[in-house]
Protein backbone atom coordinates (compact mmCIF):
# COMPACT_ATOMS: atom_id res chain seq x y z
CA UNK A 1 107.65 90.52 75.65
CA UNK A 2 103.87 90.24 74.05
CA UNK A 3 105.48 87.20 72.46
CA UNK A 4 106.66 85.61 75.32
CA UNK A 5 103.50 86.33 77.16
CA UNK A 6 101.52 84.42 74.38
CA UNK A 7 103.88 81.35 74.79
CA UNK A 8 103.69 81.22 78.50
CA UNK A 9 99.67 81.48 77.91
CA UNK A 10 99.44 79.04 75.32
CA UNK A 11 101.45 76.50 76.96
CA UNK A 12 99.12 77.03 80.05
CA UNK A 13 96.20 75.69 77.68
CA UNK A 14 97.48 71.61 78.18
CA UNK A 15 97.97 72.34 82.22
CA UNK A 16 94.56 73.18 82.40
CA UNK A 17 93.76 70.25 80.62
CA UNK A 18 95.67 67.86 82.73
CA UNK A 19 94.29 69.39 85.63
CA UNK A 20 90.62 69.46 84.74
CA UNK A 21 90.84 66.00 84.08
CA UNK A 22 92.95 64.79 87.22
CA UNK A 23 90.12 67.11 89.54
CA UNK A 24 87.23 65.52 87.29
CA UNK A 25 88.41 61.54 87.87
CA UNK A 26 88.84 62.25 91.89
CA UNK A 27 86.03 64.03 92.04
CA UNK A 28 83.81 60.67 90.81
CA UNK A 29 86.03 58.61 93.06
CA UNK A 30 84.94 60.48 96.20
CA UNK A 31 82.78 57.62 98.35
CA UNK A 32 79.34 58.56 98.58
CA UNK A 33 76.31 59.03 96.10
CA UNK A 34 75.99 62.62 95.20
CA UNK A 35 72.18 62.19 94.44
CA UNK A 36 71.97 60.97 97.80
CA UNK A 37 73.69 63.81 99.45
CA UNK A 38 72.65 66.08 97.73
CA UNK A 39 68.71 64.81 97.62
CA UNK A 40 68.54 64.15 101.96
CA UNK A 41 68.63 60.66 103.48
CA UNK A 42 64.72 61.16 103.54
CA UNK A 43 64.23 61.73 99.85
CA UNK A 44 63.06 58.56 97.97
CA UNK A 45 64.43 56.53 95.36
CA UNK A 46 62.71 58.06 92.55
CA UNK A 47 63.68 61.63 93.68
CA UNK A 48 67.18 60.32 93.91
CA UNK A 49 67.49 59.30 90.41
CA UNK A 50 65.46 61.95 89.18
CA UNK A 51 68.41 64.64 90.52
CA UNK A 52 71.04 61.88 89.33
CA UNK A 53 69.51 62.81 86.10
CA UNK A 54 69.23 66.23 86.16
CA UNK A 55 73.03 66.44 87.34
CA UNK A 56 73.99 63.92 84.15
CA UNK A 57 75.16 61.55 86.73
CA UNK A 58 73.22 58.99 84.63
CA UNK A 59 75.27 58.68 81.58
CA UNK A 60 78.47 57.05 81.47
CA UNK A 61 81.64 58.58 82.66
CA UNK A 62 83.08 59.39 79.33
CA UNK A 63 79.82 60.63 78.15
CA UNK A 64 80.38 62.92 81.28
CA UNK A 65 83.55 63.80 80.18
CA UNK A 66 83.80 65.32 77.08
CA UNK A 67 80.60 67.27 78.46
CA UNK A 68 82.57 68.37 81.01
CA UNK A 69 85.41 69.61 78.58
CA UNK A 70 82.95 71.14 76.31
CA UNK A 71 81.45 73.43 78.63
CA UNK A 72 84.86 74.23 79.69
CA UNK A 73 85.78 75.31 76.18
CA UNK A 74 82.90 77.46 76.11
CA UNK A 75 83.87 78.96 79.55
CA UNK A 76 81.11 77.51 80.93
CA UNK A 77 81.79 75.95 84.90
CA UNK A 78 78.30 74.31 85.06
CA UNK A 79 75.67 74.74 87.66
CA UNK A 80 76.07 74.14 91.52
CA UNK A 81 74.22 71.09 92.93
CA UNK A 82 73.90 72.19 95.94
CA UNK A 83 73.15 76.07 95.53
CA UNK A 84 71.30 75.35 92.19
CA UNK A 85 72.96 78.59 90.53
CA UNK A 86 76.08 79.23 88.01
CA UNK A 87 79.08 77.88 89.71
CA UNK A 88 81.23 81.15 88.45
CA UNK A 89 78.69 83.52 90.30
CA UNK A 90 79.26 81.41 93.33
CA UNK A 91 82.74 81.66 93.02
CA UNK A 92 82.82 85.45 92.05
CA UNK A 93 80.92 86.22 95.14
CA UNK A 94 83.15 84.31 97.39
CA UNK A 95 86.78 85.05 95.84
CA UNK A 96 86.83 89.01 97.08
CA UNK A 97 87.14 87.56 100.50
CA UNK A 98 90.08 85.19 99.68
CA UNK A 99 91.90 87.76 98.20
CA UNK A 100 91.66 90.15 100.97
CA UNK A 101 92.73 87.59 103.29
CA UNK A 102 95.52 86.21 100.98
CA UNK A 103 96.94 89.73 99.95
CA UNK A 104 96.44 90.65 103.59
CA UNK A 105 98.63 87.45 104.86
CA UNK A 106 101.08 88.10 102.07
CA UNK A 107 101.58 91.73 103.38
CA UNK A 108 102.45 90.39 106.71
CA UNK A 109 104.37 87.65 105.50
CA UNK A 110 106.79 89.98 103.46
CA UNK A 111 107.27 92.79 105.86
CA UNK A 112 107.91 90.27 108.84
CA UNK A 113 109.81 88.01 106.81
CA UNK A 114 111.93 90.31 104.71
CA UNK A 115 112.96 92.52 108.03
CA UNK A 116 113.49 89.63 109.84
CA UNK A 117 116.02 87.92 106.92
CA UNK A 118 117.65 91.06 106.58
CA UNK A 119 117.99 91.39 110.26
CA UNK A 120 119.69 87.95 110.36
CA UNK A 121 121.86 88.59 108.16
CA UNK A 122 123.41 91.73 109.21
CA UNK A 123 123.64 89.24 112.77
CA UNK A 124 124.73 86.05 111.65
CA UNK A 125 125.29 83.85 114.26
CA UNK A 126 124.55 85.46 116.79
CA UNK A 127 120.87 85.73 119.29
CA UNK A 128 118.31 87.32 116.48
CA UNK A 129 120.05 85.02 113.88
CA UNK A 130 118.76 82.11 115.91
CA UNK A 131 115.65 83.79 117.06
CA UNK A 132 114.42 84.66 113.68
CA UNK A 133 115.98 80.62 112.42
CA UNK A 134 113.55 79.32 115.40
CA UNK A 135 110.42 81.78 114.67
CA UNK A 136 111.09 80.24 110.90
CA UNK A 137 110.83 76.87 111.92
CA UNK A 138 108.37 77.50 114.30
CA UNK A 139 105.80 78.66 111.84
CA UNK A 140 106.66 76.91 108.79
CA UNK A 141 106.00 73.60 111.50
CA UNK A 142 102.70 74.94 113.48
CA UNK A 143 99.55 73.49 112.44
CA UNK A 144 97.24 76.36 111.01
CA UNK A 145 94.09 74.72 112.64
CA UNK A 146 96.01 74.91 116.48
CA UNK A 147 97.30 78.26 115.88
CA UNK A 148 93.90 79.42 114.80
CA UNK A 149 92.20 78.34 117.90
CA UNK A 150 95.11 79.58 120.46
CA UNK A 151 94.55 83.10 118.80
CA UNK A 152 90.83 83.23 119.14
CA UNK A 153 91.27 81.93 122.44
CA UNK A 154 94.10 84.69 123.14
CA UNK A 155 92.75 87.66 121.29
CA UNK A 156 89.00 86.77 121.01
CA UNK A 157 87.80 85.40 124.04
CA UNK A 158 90.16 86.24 126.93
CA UNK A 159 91.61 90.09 125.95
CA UNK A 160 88.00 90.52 123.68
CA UNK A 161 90.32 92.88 120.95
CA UNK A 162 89.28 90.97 118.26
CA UNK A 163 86.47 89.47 116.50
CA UNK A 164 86.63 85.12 116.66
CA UNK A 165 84.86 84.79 113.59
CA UNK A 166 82.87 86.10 110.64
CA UNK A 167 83.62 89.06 107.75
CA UNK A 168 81.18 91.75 109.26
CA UNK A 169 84.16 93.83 110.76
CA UNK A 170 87.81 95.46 109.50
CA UNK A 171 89.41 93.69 112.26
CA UNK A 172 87.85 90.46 111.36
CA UNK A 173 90.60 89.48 108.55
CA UNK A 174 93.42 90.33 111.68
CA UNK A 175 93.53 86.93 113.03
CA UNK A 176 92.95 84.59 110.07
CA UNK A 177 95.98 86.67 108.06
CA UNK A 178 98.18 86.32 110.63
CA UNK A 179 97.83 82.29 110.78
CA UNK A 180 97.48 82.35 107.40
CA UNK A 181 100.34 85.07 106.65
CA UNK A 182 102.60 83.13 109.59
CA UNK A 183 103.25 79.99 107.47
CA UNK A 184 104.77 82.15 104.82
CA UNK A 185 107.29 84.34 107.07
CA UNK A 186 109.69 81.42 107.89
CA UNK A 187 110.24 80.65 104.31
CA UNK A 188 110.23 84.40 103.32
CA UNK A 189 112.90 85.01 106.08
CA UNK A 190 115.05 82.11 105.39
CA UNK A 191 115.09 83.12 101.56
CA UNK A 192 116.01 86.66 102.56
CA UNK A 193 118.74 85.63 104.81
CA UNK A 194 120.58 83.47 102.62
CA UNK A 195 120.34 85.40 99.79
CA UNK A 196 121.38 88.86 101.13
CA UNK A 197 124.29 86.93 102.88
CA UNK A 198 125.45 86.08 99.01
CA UNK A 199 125.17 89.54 97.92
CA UNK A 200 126.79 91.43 100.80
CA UNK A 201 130.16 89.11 99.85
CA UNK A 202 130.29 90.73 96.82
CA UNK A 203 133.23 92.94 95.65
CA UNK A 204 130.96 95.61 95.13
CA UNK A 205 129.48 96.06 98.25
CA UNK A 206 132.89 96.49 99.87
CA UNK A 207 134.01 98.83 97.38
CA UNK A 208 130.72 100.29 98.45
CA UNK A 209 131.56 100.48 102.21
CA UNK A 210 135.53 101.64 101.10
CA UNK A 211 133.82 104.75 99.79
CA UNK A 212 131.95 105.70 102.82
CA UNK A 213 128.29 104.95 101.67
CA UNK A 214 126.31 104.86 105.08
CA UNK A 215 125.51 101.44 106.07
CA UNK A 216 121.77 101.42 105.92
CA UNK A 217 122.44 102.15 102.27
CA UNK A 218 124.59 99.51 101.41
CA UNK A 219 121.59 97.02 102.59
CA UNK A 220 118.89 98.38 101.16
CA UNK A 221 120.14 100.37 97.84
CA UNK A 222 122.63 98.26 96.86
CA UNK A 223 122.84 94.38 98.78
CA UNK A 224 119.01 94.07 99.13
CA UNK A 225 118.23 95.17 95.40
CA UNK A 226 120.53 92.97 94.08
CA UNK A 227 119.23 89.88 96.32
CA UNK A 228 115.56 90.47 95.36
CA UNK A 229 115.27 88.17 92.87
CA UNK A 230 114.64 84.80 94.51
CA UNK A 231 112.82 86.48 96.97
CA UNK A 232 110.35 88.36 94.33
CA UNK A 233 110.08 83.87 93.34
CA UNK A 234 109.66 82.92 96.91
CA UNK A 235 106.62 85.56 97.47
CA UNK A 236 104.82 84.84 94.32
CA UNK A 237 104.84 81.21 94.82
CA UNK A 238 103.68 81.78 98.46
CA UNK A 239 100.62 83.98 97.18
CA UNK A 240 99.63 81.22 95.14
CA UNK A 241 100.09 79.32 98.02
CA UNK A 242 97.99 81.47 100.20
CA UNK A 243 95.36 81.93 97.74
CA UNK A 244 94.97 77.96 97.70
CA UNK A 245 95.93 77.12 100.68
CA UNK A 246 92.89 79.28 103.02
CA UNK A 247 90.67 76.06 103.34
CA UNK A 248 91.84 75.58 107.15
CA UNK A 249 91.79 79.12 107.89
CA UNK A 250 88.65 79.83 106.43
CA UNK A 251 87.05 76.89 107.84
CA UNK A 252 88.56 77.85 111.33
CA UNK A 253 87.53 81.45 111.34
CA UNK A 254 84.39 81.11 109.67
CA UNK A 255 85.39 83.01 106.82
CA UNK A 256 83.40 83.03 103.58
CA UNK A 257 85.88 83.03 101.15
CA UNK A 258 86.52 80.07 98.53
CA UNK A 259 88.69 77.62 100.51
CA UNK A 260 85.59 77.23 103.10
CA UNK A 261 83.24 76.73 99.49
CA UNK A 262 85.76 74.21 98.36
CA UNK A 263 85.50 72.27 101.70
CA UNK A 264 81.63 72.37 101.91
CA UNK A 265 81.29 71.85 98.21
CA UNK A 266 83.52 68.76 98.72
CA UNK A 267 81.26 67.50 101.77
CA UNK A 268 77.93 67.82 99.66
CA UNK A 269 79.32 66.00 96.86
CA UNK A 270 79.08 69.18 94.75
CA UNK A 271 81.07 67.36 91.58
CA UNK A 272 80.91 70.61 89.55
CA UNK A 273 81.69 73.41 92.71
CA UNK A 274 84.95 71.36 93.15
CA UNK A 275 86.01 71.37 89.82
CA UNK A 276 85.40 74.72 89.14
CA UNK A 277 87.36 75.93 92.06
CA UNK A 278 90.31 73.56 91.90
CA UNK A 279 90.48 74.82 88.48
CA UNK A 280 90.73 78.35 89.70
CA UNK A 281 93.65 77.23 92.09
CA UNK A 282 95.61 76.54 88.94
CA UNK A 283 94.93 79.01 86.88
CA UNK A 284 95.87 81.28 89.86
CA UNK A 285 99.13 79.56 89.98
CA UNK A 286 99.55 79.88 86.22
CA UNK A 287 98.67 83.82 86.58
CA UNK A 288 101.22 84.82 89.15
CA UNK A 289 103.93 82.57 88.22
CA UNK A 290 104.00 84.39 84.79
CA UNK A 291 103.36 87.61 86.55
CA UNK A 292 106.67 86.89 89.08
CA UNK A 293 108.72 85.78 85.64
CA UNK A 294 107.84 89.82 84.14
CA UNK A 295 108.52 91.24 87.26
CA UNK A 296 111.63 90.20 87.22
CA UNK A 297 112.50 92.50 84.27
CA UNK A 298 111.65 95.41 86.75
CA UNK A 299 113.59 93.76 89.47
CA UNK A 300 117.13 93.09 87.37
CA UNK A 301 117.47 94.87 84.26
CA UNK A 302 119.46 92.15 83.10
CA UNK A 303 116.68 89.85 82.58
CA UNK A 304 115.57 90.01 79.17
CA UNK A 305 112.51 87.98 77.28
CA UNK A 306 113.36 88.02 74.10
């Protein structure tokens, strides 16, 4: 297993690579002078190229680069243009909030999505089938941004229950995690639904049902355990997606997390903020995709790494 781990790691190393690199060429293609931006529209020419200096905007692009990949190799993310400090404080400061909104989405995405696959399932074809096939569709389809707003208009402003923005409250992460966490539950459901419907046509869960084993049992002890598996794949790549995929929501809700610092950063020109955090994004994705590949070893004792 340690083996295995160190393979999946190492082979990470060139990903990172590739994705620094991709991040650091659109980064310098954005339109714009960062100087510029960053100095004010009333700043003068000298203070402009003074900060173009100062941020090594100066030298030429492959100069640039292998800066770039030597402070990388040194685990160094470089210094924020705009809020003049360490870009991994920044980030540090901000990612506690993503993660309690992501883990908080992901919570809602698997409880609604997983009840309402299994609930299909046992009902195929018939009303909650296509109920839970249209909620699916429904939010895999709505536009985070729209169903944002209708909720702060619903919940915020017309019944008052919840806070419309901001992080100062516990109910305060209740309407961005269930946009954010809504996205997820269609796919989550679908995935359940089609996989449980493979397992429960196995011989064994008939023999199962011969014997007399009560019928919530046969779901969840044996047919559900057995289907968990894709599943267990479909919720760790939608964490990764929800970790990455918050700019929207944070924007919309005001929540200062990293998707709203990736958003700004990318509006001031901040070349070193946005590599920094797309660079988290993948190393995120790197992290639980290994993670979801040794949890299957817990899921199905047949899987083995050897």
């Amino acid at each position: 297993m340690l083996t295995y781990v160190g393979r999946r790691l190492l082979a990470a190393i060139p990903t990172l690579w590739g994705v620094a690199t991709a991040v650091f060429v659109m980064a310098r293609l954005l339109p714009g002078d960062p100087a510029r931006v960053i100095a004010g529209v009333l700043a003068s020419q000298d203070q402009v190229d003074h900060l173009r200096h100062q941020l090594g905007l100066d030298q030429p692009l492959p100069v640039q680069y292998v800066d770039y990949l030597g402070s990388l190799a040194r685990l160094d993310l470089g210094t924020s243009a705009h809020f003049g400090g360490p870009v991994s404080g920044e980030i540090a400061s901000r990612l506690p909030y993503t993660a309690e909104l992501a883990l908080t989405a992901l919570a809602i995405a698997v409880v609604l999505g997983v009840l309402g696959g299994v609930a299909a399932a046992l009902r195929r074809n018939t009303l909650i089938d296509l109920a839970v096939s249209a909620v699916s569709v429904l939010g895999i389809s709505m536009p985070t941004y729209w169903l944002g707003l209708m909720l702060i208009v619903v919940f915020a402003i017309q019944l008052r229950l919840l806070p419309a923005a901001g992080a100062d409250s516990p109910g305060s992460v209740v309407l961005p995690a269930f946009t954010l966490g809504l996205l997820s539950v269609g796919l989550i459901a679908r995935m359940t639904r089609s996989s449980l419907l493979e397992v429960l046509a196995q011989d064994y869960v008939r023999t199962a049902r011969a014997k007399g084993v009560s019928p919530a049992q046969v779901v969840f002890a044996h047919a559900l355990r057995n289907a968990l598996v894709p599943i267990v794949t479909a919720v760790g790549l939608q964490l990764g997606a929800l970790m990455g995929g918050a700019v929207l929501t944070e924007s919309v809700f005001g929540w200062p997390g990293v998707g709203r610092l990736l958003l700004d950063s990318i509006f001031s020109r901040d070349y070193p903020m946005v590599q920094g955090l797309v660079l988290l994004f993948a190393f995120t994705y790197i992290v639980i995709n290994l993670l979801v590949d040794l949890l299957y070893v817990v899921v199905d004792p047949r899987v083995r790494y050897d």
